[in-house]
C-alpha atoms as a PDB file:
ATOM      1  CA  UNK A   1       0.000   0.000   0.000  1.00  0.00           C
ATOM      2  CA  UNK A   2       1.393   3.623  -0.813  1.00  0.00           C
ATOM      3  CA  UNK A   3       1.228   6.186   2.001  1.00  0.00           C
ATOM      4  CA  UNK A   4      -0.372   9.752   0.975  1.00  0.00           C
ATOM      5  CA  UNK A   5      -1.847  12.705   2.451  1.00  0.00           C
ATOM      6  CA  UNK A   6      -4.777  11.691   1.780  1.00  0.00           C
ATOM      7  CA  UNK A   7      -4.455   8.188   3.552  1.00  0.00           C
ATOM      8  CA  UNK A   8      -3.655   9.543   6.429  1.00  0.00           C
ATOM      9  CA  UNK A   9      -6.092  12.418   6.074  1.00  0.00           C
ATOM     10  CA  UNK A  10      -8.811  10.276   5.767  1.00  0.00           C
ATOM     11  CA  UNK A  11      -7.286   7.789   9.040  1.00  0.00           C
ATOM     12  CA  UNK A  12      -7.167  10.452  11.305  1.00  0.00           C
ATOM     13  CA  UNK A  13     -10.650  12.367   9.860  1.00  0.00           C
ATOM     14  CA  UNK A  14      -9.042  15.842   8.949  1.00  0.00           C
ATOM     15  CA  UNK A  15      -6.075  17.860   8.931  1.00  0.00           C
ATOM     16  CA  UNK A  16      -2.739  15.967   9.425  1.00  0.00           C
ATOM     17  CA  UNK A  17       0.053  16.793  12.064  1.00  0.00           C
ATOM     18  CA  UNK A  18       2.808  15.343  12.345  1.00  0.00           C
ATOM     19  CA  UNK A  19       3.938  15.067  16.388  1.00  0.00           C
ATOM     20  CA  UNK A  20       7.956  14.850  16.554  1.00  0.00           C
ATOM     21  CA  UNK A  21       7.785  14.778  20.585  1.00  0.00           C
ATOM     22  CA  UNK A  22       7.202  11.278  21.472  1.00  0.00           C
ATOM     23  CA  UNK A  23      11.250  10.253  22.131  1.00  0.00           C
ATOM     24  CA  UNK A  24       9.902   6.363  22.890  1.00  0.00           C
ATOM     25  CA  UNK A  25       8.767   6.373  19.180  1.00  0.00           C
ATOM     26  CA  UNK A  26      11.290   9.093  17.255  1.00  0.00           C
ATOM     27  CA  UNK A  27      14.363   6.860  18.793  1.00  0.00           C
ATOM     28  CA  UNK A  28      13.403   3.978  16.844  1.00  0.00           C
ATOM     29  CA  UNK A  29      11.874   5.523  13.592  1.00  0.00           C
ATOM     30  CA  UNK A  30       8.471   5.735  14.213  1.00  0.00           C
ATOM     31  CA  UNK A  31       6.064   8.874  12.589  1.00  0.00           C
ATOM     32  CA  UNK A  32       3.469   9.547  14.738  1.00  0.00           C
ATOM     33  CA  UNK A  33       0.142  11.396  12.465  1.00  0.00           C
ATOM     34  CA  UNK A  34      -2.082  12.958  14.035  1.00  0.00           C
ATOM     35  CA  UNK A  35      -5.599  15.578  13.361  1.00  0.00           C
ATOM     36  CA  UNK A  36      -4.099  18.686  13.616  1.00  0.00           C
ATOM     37  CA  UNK A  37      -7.814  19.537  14.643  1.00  0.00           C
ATOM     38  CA  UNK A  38      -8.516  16.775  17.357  1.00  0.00           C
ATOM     39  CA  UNK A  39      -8.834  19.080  20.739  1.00  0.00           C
ATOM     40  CA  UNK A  40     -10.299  21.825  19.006  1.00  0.00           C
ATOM     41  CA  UNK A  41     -13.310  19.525  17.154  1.00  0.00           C
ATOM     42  CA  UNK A  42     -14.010  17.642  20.352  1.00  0.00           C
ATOM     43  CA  UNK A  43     -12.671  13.978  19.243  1.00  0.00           C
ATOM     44  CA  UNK A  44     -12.234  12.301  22.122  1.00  0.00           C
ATOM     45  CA  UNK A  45      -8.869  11.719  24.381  1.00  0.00           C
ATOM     46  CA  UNK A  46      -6.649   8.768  22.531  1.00  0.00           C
ATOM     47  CA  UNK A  47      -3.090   9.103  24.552  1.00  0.00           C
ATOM     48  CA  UNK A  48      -1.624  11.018  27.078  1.00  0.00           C
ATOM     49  CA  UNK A  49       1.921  11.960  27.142  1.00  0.00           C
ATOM     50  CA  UNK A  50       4.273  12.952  30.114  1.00  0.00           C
ATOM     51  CA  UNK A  51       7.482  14.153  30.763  1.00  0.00           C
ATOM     52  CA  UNK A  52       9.040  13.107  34.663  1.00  0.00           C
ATOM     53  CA  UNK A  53       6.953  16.172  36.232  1.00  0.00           C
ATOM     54  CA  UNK A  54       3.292  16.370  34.510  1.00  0.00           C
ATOM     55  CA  UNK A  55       1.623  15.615  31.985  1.00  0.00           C
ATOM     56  CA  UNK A  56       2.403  17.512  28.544  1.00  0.00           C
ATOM     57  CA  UNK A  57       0.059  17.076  25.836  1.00  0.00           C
ATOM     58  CA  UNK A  58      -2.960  14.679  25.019  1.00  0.00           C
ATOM     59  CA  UNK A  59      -3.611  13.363  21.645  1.00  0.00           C
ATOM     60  CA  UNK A  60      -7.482  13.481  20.924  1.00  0.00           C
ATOM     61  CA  UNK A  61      -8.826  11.789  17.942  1.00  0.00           C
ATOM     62  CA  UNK A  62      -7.232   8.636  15.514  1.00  0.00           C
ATOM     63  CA  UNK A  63      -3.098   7.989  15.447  1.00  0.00           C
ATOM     64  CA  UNK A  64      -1.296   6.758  12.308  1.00  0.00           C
ATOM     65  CA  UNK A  65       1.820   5.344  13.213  1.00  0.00           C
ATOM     66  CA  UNK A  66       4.281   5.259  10.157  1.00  0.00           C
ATOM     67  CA  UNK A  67       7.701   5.338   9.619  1.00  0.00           C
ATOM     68  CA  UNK A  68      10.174   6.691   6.284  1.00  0.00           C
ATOM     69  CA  UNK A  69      12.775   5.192   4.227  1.00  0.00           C
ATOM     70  CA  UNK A  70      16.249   6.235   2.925  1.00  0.00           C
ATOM     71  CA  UNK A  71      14.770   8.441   0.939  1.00  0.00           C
ATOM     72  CA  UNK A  72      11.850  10.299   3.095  1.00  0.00           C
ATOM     73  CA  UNK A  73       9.054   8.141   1.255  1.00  0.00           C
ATOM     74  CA  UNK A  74       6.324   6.677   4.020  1.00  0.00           C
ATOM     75  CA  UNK A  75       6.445   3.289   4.801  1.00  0.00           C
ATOM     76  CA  UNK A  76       4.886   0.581   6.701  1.00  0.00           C
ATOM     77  CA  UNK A  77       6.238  -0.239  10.288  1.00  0.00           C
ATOM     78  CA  UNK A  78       8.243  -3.251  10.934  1.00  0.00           C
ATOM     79  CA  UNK A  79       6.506  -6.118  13.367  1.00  0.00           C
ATOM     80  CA  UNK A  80       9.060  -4.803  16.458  1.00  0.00           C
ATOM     81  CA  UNK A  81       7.481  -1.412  16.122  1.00  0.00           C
ATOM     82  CA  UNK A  82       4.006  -3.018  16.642  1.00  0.00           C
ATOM     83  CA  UNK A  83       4.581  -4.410  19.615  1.00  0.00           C
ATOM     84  CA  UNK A  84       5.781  -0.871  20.770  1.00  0.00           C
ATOM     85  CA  UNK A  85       3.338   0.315  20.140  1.00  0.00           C
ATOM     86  CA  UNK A  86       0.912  -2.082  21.545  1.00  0.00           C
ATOM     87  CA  UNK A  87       2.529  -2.029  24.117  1.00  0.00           C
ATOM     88  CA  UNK A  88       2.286   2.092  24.537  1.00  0.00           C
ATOM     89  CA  UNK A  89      -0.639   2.544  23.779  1.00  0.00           C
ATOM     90  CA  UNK A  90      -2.285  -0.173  25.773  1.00  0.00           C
ATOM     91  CA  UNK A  91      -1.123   1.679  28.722  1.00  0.00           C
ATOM     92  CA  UNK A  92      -2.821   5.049  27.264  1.00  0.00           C
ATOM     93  CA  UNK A  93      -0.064   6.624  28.530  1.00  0.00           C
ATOM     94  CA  UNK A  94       3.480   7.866  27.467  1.00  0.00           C
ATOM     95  CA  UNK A  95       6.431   9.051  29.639  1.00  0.00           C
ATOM     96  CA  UNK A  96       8.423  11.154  27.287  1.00  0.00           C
ATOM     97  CA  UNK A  97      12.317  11.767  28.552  1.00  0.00           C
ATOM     98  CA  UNK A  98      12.711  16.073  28.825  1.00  0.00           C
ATOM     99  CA  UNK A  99      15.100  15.997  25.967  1.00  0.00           C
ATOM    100  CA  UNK A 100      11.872  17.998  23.972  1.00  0.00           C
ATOM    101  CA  UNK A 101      10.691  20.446  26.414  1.00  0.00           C
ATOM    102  CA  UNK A 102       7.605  21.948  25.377  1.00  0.00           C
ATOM    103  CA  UNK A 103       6.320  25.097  26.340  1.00  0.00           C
END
């Protein structure tokens, strides 16, 4: 399957954003797409994400969960990055290291 724009527009129901923030998934590769829109059109609460004092954003709405190639194309994720997810996401909860501080 090719990854587009409008693939992931139409997974996440809107507006795509691209979170770089999430240092569990960005260390290994992992794109996290998201609706740029979610809080502000009321889609419900997906994942929370915190950094050692509080919690520092939630992600409302759908996640796409991608990664790129060599080259910057989109690509599927490999069966390690599953589980990692899985396993994140099960927990609905993320504890991000402070190495991205966000104000």
């Amino acid at each position: 399957m090719k990854f587009t724009i409008n693939l992931h527009s139409n997974e996440v129901g809107g507006y795509i954003e691209r979170i770089p923030f999430i240092d569990e998934f960005e260390r290994v590769g992992i794109d996290v797409w998201i609706n740029e829109e979610g809080k502000l059109i009321g889609l419900p609460s997906t994942l929370r994400i915190n950094d050692s004092e509080r919690t520092i954003d939630i992600i409302c709405g759908n996640i796409v969960f991608t990664r790129c190639d060599d080259e910057g194309n989109t690509i599927g994720l490999k069966d390690e990055d599953i589980e990692l997810i899985k396993r994140s996401v099960q927990k609905k909860s993320i504890n991000n290291s402070p190495t991205h501080k966000i104000e």
